[in-house]
C-alpha atoms as a PDB file:
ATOM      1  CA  UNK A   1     122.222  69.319  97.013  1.00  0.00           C
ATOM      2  CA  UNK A   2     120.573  72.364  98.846  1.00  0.00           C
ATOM      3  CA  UNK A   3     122.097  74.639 101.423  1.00  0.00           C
ATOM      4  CA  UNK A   4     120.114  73.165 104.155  1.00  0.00           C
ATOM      5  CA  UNK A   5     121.324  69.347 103.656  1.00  0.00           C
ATOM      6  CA  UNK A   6     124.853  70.833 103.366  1.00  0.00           C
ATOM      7  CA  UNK A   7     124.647  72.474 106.382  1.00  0.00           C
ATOM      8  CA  UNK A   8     123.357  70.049 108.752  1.00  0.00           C
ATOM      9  CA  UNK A   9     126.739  68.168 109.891  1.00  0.00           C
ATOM     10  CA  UNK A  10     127.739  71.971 110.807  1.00  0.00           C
ATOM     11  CA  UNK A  11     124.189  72.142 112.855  1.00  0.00           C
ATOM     12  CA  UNK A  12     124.379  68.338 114.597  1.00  0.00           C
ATOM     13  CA  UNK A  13     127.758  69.881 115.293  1.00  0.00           C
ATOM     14  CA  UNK A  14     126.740  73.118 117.173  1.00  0.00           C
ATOM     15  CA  UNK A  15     123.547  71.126 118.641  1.00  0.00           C
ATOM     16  CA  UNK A  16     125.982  68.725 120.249  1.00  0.00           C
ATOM     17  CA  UNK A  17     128.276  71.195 121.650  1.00  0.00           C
ATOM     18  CA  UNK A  18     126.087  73.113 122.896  1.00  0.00           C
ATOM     19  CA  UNK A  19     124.416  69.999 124.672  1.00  0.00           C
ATOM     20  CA  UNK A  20     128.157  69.753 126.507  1.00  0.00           C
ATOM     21  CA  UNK A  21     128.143  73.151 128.147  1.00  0.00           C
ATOM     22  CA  UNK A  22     126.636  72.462 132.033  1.00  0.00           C
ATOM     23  CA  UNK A  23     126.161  75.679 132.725  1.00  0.00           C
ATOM     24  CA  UNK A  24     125.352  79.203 130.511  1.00  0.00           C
ATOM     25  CA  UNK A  25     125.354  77.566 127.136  1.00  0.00           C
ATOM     26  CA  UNK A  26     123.493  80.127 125.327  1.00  0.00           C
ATOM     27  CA  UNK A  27     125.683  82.783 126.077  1.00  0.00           C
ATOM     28  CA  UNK A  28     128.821  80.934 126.232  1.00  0.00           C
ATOM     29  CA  UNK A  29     127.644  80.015 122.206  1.00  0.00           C
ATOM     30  CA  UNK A  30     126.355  83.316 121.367  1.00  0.00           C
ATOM     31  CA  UNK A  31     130.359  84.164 122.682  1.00  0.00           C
ATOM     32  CA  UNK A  32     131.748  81.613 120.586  1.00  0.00           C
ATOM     33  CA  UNK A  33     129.898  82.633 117.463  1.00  0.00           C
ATOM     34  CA  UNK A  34     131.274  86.345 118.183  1.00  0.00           C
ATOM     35  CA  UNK A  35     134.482  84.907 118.638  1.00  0.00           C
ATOM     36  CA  UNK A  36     134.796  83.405 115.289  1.00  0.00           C
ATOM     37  CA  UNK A  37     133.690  86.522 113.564  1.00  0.00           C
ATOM     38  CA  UNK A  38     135.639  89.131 115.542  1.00  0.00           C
ATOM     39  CA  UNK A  39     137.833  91.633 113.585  1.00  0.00           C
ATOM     40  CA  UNK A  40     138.355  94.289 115.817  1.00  0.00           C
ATOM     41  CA  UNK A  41     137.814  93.282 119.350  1.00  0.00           C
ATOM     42  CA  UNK A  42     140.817  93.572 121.893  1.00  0.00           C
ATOM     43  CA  UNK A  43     139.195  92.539 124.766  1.00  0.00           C
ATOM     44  CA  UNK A  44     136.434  89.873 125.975  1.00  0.00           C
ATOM     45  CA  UNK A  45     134.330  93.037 127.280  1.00  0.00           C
ATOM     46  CA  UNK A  46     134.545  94.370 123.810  1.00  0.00           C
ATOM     47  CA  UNK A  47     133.278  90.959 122.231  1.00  0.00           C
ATOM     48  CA  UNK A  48     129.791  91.820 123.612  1.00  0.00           C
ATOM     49  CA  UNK A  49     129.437  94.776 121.071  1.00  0.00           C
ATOM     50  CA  UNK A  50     129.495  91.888 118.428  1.00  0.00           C
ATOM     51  CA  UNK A  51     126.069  91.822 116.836  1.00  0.00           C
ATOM     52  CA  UNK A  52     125.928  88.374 117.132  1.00  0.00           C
ATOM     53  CA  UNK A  53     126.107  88.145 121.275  1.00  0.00           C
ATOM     54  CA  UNK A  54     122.822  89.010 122.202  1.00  0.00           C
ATOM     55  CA  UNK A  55     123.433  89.278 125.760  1.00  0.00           C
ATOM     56  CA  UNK A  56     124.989  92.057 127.687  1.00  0.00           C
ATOM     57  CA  UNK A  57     128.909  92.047 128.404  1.00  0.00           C
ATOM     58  CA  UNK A  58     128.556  90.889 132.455  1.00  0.00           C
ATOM     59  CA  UNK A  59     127.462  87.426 130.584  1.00  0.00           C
ATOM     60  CA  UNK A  60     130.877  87.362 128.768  1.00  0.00           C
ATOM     61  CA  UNK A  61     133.079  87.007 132.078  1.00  0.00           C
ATOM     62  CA  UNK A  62     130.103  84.342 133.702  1.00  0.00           C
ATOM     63  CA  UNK A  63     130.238  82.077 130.883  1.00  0.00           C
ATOM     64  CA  UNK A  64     133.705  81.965 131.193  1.00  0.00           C
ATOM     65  CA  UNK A  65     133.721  81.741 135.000  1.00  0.00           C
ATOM     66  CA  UNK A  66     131.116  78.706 134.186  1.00  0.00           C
ATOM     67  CA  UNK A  67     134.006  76.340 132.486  1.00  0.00           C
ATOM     68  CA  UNK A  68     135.827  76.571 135.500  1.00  0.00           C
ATOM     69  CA  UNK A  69     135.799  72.759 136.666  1.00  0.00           C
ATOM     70  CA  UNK A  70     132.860  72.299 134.528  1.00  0.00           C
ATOM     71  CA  UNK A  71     130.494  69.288 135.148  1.00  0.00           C
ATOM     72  CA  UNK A  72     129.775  66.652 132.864  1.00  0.00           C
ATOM     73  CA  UNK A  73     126.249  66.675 131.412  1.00  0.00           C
ATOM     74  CA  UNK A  74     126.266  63.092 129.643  1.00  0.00           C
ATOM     75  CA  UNK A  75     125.708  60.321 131.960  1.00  0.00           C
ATOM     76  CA  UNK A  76     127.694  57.771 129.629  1.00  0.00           C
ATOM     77  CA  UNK A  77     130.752  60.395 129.658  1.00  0.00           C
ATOM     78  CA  UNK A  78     130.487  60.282 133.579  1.00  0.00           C
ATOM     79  CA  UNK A  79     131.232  56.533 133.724  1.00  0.00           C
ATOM     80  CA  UNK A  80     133.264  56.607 131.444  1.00  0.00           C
ATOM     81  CA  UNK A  81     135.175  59.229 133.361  1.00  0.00           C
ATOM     82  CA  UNK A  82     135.644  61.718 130.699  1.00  0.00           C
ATOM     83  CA  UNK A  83     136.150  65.403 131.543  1.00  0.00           C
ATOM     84  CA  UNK A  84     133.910  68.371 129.883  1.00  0.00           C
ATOM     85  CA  UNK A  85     137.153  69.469 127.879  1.00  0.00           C
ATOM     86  CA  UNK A  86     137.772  65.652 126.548  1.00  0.00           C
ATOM     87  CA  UNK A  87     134.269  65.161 125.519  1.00  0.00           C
ATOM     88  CA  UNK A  88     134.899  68.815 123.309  1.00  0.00           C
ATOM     89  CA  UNK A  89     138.278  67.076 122.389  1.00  0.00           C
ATOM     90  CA  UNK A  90     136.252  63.436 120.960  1.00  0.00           C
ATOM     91  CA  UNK A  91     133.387  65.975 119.396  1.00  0.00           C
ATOM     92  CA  UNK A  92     136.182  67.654 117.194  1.00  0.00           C
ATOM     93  CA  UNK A  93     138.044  64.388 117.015  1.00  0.00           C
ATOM     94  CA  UNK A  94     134.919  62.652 115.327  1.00  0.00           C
ATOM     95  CA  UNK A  95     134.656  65.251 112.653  1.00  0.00           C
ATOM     96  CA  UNK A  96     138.073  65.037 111.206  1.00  0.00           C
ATOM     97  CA  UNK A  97     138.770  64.121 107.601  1.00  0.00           C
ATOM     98  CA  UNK A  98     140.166  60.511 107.539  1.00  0.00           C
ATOM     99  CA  UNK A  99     143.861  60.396 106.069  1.00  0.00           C
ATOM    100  CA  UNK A 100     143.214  58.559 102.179  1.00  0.00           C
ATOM    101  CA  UNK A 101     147.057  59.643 100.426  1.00  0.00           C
ATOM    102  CA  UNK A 102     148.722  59.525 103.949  1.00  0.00           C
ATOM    103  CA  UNK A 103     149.014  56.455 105.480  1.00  0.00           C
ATOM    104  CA  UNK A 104     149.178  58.161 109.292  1.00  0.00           C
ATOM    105  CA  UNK A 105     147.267  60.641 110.644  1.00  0.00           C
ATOM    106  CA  UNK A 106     149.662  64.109 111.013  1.00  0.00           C
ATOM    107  CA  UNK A 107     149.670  66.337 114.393  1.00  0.00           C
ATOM    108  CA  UNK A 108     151.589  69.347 115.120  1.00  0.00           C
ATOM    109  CA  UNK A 109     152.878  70.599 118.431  1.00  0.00           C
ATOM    110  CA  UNK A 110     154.167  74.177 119.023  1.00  0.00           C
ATOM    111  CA  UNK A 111     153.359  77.281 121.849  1.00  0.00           C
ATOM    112  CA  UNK A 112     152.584  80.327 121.278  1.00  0.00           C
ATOM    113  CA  UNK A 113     153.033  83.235 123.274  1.00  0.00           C
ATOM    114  CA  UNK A 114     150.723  85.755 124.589  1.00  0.00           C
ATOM    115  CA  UNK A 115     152.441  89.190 125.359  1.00  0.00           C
ATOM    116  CA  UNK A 116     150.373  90.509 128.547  1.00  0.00           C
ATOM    117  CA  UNK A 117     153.436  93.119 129.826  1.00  0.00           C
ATOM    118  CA  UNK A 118     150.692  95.677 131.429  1.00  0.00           C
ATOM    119  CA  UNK A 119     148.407  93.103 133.340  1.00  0.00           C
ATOM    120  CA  UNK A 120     150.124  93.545 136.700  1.00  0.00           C
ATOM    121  CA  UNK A 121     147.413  91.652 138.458  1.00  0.00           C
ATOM    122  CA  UNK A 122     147.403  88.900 135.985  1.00  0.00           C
ATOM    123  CA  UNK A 123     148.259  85.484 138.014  1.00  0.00           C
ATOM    124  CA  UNK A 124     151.613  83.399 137.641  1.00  0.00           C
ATOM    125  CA  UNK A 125     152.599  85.881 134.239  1.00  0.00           C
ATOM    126  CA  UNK A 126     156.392  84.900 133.444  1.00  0.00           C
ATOM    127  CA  UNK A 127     158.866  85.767 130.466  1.00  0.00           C
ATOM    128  CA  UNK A 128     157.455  84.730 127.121  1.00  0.00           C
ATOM    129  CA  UNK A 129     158.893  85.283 123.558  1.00  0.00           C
ATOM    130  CA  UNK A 130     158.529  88.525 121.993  1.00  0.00           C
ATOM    131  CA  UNK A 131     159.331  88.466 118.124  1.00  0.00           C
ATOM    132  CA  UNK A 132     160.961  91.776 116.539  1.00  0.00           C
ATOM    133  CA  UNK A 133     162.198  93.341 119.772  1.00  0.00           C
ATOM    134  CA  UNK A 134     163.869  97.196 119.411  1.00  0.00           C
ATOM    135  CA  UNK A 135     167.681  97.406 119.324  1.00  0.00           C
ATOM    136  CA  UNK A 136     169.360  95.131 120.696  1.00  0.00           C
ATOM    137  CA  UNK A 137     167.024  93.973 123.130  1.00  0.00           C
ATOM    138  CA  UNK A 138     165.947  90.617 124.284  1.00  0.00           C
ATOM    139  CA  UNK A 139     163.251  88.830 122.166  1.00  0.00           C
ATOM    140  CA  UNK A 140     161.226  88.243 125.656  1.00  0.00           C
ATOM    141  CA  UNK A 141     158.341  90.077 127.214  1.00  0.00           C
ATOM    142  CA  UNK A 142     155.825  89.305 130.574  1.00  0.00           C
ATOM    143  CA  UNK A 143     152.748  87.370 129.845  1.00  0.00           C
ATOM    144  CA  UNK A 144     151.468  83.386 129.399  1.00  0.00           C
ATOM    145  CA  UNK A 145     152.421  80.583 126.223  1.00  0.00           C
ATOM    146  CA  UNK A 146     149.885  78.339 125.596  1.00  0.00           C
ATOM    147  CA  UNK A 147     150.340  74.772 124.181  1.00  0.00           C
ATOM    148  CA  UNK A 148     148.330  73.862 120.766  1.00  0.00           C
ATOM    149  CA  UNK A 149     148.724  70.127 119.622  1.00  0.00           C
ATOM    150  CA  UNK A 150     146.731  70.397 116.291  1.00  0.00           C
ATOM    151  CA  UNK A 151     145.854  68.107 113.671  1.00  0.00           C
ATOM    152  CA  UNK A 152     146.701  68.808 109.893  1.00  0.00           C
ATOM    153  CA  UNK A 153     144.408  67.522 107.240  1.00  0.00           C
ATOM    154  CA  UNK A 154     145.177  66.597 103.990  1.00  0.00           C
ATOM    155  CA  UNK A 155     144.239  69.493 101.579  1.00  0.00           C
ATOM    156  CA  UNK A 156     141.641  68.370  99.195  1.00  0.00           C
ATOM    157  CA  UNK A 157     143.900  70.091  95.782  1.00  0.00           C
ATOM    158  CA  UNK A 158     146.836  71.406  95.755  1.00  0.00           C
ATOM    159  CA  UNK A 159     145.305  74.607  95.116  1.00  0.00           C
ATOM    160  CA  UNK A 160     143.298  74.412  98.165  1.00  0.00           C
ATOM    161  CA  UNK A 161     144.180  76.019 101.355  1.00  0.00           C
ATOM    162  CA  UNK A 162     146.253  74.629 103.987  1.00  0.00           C
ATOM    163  CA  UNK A 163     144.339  74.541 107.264  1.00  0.00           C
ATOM    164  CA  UNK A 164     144.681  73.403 111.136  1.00  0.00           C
ATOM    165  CA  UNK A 165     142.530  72.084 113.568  1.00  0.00           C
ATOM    166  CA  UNK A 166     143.284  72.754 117.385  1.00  0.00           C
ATOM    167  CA  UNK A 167     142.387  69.767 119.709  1.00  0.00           C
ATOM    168  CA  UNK A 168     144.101  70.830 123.120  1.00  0.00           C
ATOM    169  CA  UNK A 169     145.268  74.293 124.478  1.00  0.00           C
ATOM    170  CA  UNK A 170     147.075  74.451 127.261  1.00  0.00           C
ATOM    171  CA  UNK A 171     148.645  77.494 129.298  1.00  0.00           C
ATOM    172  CA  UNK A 172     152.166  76.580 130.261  1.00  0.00           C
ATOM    173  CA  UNK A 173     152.665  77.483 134.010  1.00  0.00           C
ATOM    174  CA  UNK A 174     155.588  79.056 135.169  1.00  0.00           C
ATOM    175  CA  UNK A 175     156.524  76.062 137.134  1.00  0.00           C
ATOM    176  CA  UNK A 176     156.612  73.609 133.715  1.00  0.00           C
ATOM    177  CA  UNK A 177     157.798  74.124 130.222  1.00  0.00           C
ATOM    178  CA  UNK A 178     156.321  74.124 126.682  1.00  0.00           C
ATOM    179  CA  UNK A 179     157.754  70.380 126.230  1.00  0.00           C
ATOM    180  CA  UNK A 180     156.391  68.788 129.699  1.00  0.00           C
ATOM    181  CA  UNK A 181     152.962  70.131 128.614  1.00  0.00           C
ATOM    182  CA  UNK A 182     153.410  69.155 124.876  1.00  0.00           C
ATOM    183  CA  UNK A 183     154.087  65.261 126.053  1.00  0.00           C
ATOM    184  CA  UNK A 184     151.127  65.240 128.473  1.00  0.00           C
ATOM    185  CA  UNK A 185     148.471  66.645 125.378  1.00  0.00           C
ATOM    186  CA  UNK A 186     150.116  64.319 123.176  1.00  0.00           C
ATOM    187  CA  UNK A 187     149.772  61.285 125.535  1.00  0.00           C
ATOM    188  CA  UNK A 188     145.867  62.127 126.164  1.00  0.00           C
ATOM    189  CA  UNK A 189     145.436  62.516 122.643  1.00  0.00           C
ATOM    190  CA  UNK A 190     147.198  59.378 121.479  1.00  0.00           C
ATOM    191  CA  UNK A 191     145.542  56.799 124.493  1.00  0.00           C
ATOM    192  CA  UNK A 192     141.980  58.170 124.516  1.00  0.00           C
ATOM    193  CA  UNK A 193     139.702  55.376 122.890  1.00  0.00           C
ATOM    194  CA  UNK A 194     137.385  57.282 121.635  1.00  0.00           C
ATOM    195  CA  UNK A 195     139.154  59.444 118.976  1.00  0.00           C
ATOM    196  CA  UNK A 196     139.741  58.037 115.594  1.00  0.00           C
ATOM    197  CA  UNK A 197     143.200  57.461 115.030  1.00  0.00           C
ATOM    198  CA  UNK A 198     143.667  56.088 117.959  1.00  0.00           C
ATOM    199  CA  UNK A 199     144.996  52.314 116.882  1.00  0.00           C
ATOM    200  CA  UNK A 200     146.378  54.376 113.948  1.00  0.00           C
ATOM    201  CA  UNK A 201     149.877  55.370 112.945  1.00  0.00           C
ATOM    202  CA  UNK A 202     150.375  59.026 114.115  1.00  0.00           C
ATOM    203  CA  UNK A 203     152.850  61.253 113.228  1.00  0.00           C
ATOM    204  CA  UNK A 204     153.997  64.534 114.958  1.00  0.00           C
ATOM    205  CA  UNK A 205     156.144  67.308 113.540  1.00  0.00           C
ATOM    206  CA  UNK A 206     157.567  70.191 115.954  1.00  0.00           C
ATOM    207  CA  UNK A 207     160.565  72.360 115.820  1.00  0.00           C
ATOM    208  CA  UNK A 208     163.791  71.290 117.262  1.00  0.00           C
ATOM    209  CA  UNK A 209     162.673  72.577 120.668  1.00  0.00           C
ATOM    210  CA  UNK A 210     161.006  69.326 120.997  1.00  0.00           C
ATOM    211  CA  UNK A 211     164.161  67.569 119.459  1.00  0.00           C
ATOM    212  CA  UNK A 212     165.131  66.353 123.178  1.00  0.00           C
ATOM    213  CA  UNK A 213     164.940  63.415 125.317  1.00  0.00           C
ATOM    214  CA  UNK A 214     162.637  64.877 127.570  1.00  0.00           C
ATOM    215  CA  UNK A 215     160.003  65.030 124.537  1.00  0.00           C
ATOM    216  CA  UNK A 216     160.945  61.797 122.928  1.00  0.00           C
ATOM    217  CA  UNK A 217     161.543  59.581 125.956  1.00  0.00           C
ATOM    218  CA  UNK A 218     158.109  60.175 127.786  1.00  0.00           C
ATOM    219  CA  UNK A 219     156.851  59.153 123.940  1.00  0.00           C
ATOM    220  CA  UNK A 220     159.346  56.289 123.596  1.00  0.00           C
ATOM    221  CA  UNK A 221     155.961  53.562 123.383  1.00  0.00           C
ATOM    222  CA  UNK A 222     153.828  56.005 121.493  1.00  0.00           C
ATOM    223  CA  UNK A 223     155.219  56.415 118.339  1.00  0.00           C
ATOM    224  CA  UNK A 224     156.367  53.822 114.825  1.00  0.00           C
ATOM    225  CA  UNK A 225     158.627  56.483 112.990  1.00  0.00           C
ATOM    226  CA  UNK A 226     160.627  59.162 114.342  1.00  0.00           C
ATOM    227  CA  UNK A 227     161.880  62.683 113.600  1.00  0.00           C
ATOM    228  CA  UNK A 228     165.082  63.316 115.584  1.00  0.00           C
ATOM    229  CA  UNK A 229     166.364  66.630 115.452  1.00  0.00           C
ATOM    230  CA  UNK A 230     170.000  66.615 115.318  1.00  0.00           C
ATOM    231  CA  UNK A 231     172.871  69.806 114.720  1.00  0.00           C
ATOM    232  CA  UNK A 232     175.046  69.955 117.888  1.00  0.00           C
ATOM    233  CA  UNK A 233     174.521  73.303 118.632  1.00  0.00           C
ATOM    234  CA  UNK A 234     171.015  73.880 120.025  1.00  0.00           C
ATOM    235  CA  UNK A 235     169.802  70.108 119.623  1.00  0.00           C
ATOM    236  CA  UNK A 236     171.115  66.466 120.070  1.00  0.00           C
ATOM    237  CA  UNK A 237     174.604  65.505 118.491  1.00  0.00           C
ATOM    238  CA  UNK A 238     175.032  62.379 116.844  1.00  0.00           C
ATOM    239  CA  UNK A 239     175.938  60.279 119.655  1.00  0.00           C
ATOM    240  CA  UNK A 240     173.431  61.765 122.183  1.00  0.00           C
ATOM    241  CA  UNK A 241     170.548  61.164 119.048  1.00  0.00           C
ATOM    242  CA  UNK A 242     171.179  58.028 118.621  1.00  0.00           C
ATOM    243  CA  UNK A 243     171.669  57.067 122.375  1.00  0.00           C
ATOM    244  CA  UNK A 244     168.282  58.222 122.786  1.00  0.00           C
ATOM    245  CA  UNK A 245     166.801  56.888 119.333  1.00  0.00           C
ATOM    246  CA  UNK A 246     168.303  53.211 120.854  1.00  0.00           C
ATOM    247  CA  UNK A 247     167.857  53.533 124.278  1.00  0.00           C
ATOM    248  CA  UNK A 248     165.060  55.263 124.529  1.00  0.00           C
ATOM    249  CA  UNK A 249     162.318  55.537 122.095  1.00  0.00           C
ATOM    250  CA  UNK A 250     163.462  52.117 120.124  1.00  0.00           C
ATOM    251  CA  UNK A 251     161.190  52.963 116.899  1.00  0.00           C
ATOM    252  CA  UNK A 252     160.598  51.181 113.472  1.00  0.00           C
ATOM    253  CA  UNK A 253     162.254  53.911 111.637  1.00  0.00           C
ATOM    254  CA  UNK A 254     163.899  57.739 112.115  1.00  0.00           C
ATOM    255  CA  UNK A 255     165.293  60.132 110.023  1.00  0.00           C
ATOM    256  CA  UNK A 256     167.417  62.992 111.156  1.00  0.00           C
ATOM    257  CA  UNK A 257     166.745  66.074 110.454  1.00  0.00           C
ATOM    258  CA  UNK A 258     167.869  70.097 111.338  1.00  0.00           C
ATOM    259  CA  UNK A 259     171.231  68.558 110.986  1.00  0.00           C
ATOM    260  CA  UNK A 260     172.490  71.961 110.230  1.00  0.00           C
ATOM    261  CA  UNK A 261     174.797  70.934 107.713  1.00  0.00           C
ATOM    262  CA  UNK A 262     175.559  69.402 103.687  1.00  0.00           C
ATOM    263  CA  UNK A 263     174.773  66.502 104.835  1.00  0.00           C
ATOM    264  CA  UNK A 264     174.155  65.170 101.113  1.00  0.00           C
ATOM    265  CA  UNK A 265     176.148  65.247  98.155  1.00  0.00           C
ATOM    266  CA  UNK A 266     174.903  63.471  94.685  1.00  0.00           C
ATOM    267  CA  UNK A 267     172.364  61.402  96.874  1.00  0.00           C
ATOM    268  CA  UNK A 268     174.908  60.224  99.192  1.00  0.00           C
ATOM    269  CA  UNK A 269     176.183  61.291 102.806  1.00  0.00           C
ATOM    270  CA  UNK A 270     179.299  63.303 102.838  1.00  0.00           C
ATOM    271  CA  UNK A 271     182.282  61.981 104.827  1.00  0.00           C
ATOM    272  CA  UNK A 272     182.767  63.545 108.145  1.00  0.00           C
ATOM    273  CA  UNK A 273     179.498  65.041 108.656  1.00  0.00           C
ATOM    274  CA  UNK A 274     177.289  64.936 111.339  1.00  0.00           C
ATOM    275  CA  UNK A 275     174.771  62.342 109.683  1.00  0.00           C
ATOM    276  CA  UNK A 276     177.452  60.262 108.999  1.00  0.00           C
ATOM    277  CA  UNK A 277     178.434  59.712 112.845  1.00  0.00           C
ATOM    278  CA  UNK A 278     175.279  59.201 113.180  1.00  0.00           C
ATOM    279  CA  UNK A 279     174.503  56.575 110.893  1.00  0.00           C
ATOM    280  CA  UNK A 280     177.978  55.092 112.217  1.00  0.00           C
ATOM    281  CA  UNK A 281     176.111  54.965 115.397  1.00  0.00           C
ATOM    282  CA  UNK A 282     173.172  53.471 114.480  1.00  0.00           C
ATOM    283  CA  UNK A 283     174.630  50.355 112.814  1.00  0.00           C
ATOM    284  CA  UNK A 284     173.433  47.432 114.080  1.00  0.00           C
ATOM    285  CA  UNK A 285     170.308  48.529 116.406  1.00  0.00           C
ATOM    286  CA  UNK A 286     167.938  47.070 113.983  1.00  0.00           C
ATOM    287  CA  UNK A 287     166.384  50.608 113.094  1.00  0.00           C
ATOM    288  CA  UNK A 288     166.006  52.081 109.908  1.00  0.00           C
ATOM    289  CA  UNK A 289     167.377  55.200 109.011  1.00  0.00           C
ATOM    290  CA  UNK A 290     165.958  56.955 106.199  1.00  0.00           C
ATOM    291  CA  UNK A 291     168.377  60.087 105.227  1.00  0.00           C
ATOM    292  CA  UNK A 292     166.031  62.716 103.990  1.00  0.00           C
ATOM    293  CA  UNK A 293     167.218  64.208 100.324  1.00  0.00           C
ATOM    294  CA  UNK A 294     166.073  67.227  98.590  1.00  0.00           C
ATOM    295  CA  UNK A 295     163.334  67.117  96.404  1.00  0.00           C
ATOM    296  CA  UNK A 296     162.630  63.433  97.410  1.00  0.00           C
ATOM    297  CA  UNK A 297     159.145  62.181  98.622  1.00  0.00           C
ATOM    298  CA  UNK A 298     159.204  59.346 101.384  1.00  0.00           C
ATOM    299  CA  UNK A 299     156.588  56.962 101.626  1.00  0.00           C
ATOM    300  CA  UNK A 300     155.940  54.693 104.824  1.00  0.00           C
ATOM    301  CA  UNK A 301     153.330  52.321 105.418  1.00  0.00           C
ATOM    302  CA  UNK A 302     151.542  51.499 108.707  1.00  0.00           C
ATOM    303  CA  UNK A 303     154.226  49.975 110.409  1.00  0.00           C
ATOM    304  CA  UNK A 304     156.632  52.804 109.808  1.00  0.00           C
ATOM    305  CA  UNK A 305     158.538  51.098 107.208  1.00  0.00           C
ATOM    306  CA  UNK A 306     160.065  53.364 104.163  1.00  0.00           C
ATOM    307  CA  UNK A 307     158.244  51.777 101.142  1.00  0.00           C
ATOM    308  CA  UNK A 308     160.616  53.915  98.375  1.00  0.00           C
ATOM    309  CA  UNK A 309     163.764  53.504  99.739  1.00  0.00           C
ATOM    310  CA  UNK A 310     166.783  51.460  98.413  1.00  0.00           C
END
């Protein structure tokens, strides 16, 4: 196979993409390609010193200002009623590796902050996290979080590397919070027709800031299997996990997790824990509850049924 059959799913990709911009495409791609190769840029100005944006830097902040409210270009998109950043979205989506060990395709969900503490003209800036702070300070600073619902492909070997790829990025306005935007790229993701997985079984793993009703319940008809995130100290207790597991989402199958305890001993729940109220509580609703043990692979098929459990 030579180099130039090898790369031409990369080139159909950049031909496409660069069909979707409506305005500016060859410097918005010439900033895209010095983008993905920057090492020592700080700035967007300073991304025009990359060798491989061939324009000068005023094009830089007028390919950006172009996305604003961009057009769609493709007249079957337009009826359709697709949007220049979901056509990007089912471009990307098209691409990805089908799932052959899994039997679901796997997401992830988290935000990420963006420290900006000197912009003082930077619009609707609010507190973000700030890892490692001095002293005894707050871990917060001034600046945005953006949303990033990725996929996560199976790695090819176990020796190869693990890798992500980002389908939505959102900013998180002051006025909402990292979970109300998480649902709403989730629920575009999951209903829109036109990406693979689709009809599929879809699984999404988050910390337990998305533990919560108000990221479970707004997903109650999305999902076959579960993760409920469950200690009593920063998440749901027993009782308030399963009164949402029931009420609420009413899926094939959960397992609770960030328990924050032994929950385990020999293979078996311990008396008086946590998990144990909780399975108490789940008798009888019909839902499975697979109790996750160390060094113990689960298997579920399509339905969200455990297939290895006793």
């Amino acid at each position: 196979m030579n180099i130039a059959h090898q790369l031409r799913p990369l080139q159909d990709f950049r031909d496409r993409l660069h069909f979707l911009f409506p305005q500016r495409a060859d410097a918005l791609f010439d900033l895209l390609d010095a983008l993905s190769s920057n090492q020592t840029a700080r700035s967007p100005a300073e991304l025009s010193l990359n060798p491989l944006f061939r324009r000068t830097y005023n094009s830089v902040y007028d390919g950006i200002q172009s996305l604003r409210g961009a057009p769609v270009c493709d007249p079957a998109s337009v009826a359709a009623g697709a949007t220049f950043h979901q056509q990007v979205t089912q471009l990307i989506g098209a691409r990805l590796p089908q799932p052959t060990r899994r039997p679901f395709w796997l997401f992830g969900v988290d935000v990420t902050p963006t420290p900006r503490p000197y912009a003082r003209t930077l619009a609707d800036r609010t507190f973000v996290y700030q890892p490692n702070p001095i002293g005894a300070n707050k871990p917060v600073t001034v600046g945005h979080a953006y949303s990033v619902v990725a996929a996560l492909p199976e790695k090819a070997t176990h020796e190869t590397p693990s890798w992500v790829v980002p389908l939505t990025t959102e900013r998180v306005a002051s006025t909402q919070t990292a979970v109300q935007v998480g649902v709403a790229q989730t629920q575009r993701l999951l209903n829109d027709p036109a990406l693979p997985f689709h009809h599929a079984l879809c699984v999404e793993v988050a910390d337990s800031a998305y533990g919560g009703p108000g990221f479970l319940s707004p997903l109650a008809r999305q999902p076959n299997l579960v993760v409920v995130n469950m200690s009593d100290v920063v998440t749901l207790g027993p009782e308030e996990a399963a009164f949402a597991v029931k009420e609420l989402i009413q899926p094939r199958t959960v397992i609770p997790s960030h328990v924050n305890e032994q929950a385990t001993q020999g293979g078996l729940v311990r008396a008086g824990t946590r998990t144990e109220r909780f399975l108490q509580m789940m008798n009888g609703s019909g839902i499975d509850v697979v109790v996750p043990l160390s060094g113990v692979t689960r298997q579920f098929d399509g339905s969200g049924r455990c297939v290895n459990c006793q």
